[in-house]
C-alpha atoms as a PDB file:
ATOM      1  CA  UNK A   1       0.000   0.000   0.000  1.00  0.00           C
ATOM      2  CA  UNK A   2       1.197   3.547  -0.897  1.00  0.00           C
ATOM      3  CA  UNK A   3       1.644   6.317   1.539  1.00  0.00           C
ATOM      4  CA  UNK A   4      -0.096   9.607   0.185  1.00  0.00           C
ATOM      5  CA  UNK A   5       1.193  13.212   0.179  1.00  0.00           C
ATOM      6  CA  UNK A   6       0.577  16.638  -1.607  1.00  0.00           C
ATOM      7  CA  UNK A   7       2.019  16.771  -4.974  1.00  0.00           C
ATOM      8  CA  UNK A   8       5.282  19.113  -5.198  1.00  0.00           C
ATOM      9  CA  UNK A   9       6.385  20.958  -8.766  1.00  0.00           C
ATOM     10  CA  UNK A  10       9.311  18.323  -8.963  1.00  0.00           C
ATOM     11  CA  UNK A  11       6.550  15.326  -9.307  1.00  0.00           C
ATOM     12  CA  UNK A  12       4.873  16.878 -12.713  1.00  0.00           C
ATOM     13  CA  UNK A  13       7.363  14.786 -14.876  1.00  0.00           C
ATOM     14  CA  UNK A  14       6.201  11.854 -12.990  1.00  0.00           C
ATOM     15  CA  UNK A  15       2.647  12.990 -12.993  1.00  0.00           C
ATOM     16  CA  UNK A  16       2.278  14.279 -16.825  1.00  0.00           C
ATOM     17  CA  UNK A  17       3.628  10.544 -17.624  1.00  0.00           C
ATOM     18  CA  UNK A  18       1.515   8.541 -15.306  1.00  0.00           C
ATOM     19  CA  UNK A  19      -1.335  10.801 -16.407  1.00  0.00           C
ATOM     20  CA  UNK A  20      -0.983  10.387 -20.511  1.00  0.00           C
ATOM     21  CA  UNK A  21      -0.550   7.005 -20.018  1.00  0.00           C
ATOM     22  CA  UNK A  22      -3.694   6.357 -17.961  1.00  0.00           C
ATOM     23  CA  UNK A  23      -5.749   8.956 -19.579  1.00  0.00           C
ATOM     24  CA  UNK A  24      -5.282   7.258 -23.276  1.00  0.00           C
ATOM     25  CA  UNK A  25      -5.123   3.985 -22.070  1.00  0.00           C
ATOM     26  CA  UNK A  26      -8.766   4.474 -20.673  1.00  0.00           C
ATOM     27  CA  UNK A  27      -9.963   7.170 -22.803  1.00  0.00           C
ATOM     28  CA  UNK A  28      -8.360   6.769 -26.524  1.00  0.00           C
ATOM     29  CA  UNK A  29     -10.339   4.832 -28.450  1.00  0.00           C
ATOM     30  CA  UNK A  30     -13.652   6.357 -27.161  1.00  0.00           C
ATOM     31  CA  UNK A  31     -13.267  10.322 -27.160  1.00  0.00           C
ATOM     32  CA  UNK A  32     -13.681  12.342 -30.734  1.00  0.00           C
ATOM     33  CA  UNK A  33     -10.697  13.084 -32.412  1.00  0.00           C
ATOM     34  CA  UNK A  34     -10.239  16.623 -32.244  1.00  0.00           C
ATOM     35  CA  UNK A  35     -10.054  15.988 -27.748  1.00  0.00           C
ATOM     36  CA  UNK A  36      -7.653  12.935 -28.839  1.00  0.00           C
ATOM     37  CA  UNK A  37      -5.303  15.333 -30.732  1.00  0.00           C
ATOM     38  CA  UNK A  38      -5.310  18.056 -27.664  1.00  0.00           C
ATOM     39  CA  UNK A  39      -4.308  15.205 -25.065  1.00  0.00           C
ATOM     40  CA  UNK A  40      -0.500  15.507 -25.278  1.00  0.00           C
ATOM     41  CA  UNK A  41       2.280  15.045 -23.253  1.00  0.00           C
ATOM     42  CA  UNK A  42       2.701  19.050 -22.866  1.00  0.00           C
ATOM     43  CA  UNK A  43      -1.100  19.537 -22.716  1.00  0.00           C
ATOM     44  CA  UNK A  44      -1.507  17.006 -19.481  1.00  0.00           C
ATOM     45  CA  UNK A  45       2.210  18.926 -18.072  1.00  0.00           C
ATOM     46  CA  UNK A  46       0.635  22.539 -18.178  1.00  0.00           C
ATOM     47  CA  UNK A  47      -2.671  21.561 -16.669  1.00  0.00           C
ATOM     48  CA  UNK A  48      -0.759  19.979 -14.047  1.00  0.00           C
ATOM     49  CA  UNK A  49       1.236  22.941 -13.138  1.00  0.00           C
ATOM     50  CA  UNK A  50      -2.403  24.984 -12.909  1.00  0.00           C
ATOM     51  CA  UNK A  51      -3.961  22.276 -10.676  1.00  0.00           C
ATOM     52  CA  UNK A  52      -0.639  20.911  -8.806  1.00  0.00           C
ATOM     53  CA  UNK A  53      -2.327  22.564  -5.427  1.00  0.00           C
ATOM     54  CA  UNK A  54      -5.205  20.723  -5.540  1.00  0.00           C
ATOM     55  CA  UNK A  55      -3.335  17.044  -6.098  1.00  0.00           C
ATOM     56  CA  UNK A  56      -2.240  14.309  -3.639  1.00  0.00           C
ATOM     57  CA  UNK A  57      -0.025  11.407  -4.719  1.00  0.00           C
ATOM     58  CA  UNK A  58       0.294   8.134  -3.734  1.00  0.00           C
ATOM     59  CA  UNK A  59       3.810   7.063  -3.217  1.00  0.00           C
ATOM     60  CA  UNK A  60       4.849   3.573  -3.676  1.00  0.00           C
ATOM     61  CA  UNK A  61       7.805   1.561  -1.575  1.00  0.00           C
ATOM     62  CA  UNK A  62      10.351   2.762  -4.162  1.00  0.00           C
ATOM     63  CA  UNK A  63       9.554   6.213  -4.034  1.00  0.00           C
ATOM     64  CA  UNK A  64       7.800   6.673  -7.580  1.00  0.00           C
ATOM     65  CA  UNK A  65       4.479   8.084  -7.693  1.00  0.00           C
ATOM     66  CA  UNK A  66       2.102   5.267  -7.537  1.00  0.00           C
ATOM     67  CA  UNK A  67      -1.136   7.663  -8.371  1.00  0.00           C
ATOM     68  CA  UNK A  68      -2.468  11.091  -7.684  1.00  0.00           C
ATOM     69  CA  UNK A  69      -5.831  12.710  -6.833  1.00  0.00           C
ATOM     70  CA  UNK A  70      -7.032  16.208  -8.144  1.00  0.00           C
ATOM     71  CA  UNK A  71     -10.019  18.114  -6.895  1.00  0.00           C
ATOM     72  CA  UNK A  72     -11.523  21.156  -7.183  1.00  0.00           C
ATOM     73  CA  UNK A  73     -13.301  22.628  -4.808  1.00  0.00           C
ATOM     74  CA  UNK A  74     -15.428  25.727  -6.249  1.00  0.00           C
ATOM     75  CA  UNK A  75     -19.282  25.080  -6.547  1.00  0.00           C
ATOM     76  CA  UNK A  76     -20.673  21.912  -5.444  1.00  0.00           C
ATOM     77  CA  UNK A  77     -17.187  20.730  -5.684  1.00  0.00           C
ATOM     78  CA  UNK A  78     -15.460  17.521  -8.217  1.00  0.00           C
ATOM     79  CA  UNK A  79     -13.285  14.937  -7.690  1.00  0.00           C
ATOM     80  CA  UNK A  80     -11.393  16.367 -10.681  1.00  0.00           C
ATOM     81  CA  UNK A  81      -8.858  13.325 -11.284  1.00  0.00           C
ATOM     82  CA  UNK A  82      -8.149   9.764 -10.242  1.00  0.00           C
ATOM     83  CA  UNK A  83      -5.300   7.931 -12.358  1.00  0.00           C
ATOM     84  CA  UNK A  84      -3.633   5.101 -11.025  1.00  0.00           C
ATOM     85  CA  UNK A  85      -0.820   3.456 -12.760  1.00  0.00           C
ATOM     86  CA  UNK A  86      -0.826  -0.291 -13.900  1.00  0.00           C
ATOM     87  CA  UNK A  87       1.427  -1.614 -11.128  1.00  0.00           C
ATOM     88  CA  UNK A  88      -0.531   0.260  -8.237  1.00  0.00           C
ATOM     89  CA  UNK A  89      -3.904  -1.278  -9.572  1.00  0.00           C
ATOM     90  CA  UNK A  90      -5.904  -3.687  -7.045  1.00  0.00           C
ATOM     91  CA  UNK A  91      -3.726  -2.790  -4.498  1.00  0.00           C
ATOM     92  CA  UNK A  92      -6.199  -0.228  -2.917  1.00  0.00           C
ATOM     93  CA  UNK A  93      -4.275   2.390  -4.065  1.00  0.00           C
ATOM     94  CA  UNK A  94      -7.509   4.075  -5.767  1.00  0.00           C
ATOM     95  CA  UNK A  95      -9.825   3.676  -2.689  1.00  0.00           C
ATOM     96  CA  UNK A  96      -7.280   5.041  -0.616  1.00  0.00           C
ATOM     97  CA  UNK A  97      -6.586   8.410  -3.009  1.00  0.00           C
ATOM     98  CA  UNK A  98     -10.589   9.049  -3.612  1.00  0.00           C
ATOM     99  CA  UNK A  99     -11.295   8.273   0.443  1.00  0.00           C
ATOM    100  CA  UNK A 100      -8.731  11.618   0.404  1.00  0.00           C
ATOM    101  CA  UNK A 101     -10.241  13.498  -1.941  1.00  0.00           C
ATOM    102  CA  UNK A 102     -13.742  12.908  -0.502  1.00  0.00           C
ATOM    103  CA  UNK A 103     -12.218  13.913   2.893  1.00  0.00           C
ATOM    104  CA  UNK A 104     -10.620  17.160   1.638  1.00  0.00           C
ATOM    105  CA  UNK A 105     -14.133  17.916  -0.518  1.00  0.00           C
ATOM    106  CA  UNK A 106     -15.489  17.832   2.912  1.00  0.00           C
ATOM    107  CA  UNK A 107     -13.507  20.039   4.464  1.00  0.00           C
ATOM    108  CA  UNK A 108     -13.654  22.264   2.150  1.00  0.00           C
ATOM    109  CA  UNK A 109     -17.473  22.375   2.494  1.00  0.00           C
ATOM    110  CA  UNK A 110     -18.307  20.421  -0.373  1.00  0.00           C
ATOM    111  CA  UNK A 111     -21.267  18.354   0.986  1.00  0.00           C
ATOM    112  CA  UNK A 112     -22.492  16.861  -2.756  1.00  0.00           C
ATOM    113  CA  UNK A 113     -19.493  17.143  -5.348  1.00  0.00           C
ATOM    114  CA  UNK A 114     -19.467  15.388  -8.980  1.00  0.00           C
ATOM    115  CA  UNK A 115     -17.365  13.244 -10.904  1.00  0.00           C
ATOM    116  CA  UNK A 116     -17.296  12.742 -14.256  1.00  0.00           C
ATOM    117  CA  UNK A 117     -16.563   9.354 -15.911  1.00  0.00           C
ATOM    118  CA  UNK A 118     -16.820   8.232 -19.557  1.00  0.00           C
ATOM    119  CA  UNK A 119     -19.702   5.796 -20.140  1.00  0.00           C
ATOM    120  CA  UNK A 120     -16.801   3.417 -21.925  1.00  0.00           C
ATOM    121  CA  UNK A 121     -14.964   3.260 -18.703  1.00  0.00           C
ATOM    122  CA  UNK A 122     -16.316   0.047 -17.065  1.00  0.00           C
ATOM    123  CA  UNK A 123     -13.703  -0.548 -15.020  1.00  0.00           C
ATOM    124  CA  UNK A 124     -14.126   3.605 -13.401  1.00  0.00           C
ATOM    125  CA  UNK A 125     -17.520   3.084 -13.155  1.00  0.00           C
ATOM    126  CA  UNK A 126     -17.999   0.115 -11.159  1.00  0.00           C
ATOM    127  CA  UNK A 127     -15.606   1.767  -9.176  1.00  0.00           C
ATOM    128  CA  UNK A 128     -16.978   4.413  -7.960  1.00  0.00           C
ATOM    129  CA  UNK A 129     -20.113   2.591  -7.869  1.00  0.00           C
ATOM    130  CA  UNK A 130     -18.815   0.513  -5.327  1.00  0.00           C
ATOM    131  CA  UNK A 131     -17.626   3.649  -3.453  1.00  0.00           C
ATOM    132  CA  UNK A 132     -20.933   5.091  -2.685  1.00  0.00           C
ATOM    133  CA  UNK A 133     -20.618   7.200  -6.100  1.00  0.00           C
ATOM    134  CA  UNK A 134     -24.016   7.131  -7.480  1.00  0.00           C
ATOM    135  CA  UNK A 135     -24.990   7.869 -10.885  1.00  0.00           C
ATOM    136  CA  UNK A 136     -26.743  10.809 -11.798  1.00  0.00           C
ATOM    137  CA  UNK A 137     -27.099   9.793 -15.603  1.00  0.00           C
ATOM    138  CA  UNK A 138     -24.829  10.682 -18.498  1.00  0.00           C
ATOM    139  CA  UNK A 139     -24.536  14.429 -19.821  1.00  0.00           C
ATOM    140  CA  UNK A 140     -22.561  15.954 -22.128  1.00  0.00           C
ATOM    141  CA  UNK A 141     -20.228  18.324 -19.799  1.00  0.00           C
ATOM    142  CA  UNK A 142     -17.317  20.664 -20.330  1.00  0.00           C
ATOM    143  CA  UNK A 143     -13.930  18.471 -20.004  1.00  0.00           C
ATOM    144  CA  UNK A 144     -10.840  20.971 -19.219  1.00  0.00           C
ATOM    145  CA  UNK A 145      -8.081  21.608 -22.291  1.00  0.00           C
ATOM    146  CA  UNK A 146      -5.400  23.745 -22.543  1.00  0.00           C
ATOM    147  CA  UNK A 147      -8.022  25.343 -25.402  1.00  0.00           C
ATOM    148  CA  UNK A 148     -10.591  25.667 -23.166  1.00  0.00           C
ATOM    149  CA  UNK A 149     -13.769  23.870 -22.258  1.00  0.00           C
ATOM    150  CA  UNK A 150     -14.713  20.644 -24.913  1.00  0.00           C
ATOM    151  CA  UNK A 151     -17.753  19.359 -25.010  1.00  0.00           C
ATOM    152  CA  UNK A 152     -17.986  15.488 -24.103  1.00  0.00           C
ATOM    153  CA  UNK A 153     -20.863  12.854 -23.124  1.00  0.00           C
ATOM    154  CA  UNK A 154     -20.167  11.291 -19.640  1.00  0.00           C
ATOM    155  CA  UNK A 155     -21.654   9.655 -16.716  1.00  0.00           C
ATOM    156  CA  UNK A 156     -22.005  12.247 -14.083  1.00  0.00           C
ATOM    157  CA  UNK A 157     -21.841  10.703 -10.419  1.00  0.00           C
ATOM    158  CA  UNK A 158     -22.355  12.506  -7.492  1.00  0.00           C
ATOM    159  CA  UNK A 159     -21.717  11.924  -3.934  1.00  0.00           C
ATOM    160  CA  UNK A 160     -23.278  12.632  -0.391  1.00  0.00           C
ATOM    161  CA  UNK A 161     -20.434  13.294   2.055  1.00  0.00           C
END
């Protein structure tokens, strides 16, 4: 099991690769082309440095960053991000990183925040389901690029905290 921390500046290498990695692995082959061509290595670095306040990492036994957690806390609040690499998976590893980010929603005075989770992402899904994540249906929502907002159908799931 990892230990978890706040991200620092020197973990965005770490963090863009562990993030493009997930993100097309899980994403790729279901997402139009034109968000396909915007998710780069340099796209996921800058939105990392804009966000690296809000992010937590797991650290594995080695050292290396086993996953990280992004929220955002304006409105309602969002779990923002949850990307876990290959090696960390079924390891508790996720649990452990969204049971943070539900904790700091909290404290932040987010009673009901959102997540957003492509409809082709089983595996994410049953997930959260099986978090206490409830579906709320799928939308099409604003997803975050370094071009601004794109629009993109996905299951919206909500919490109680």
């Amino acid at each position: 099991m990892s230990h978890l921390r706040d991200a620092t500046v020197g973990d965005i290498p770490s963090l863009t690769d562990l993030w493009h990695a997930g993100w097309h692995e899980a994403h790729a082959d279901h997402v139009p082309p034109a968000l396909l061509q915007q998710r780069t290595q340099d796209s996921f670095r800058v939105r990392l440095g804009r966000m690296i306040s809000s992010i937590r990492v797991a650290v594995d036994a080695t050292g290396g960053i086993a996953g990280f957690c992004a929220i955002r806390t304006a409105d309602q609040g969002e779990l923002d991000q949850l990307f876990v690499s290959p090696e960390a998976r079924g390891g508790g590893t996720a649990a452990a990183l969204l049971a943070d980010g539900e904790h700091r929603l909290r404290v932040s005075g987010c009673a009901t925040p959102t997540l957003k989770c492509l409809p082709e992402n089983t595996r994410a899904a049953r997930f959260y389901a099986r978090q206490g994540w409830l579906s709320r249906g799928v939308s099409e929502v604003k997803v975050e690029t370094i071009d601004g907002p794109f629009p993109l159908r996905c299951i919206v799931f909500q919490k109680s905290l």
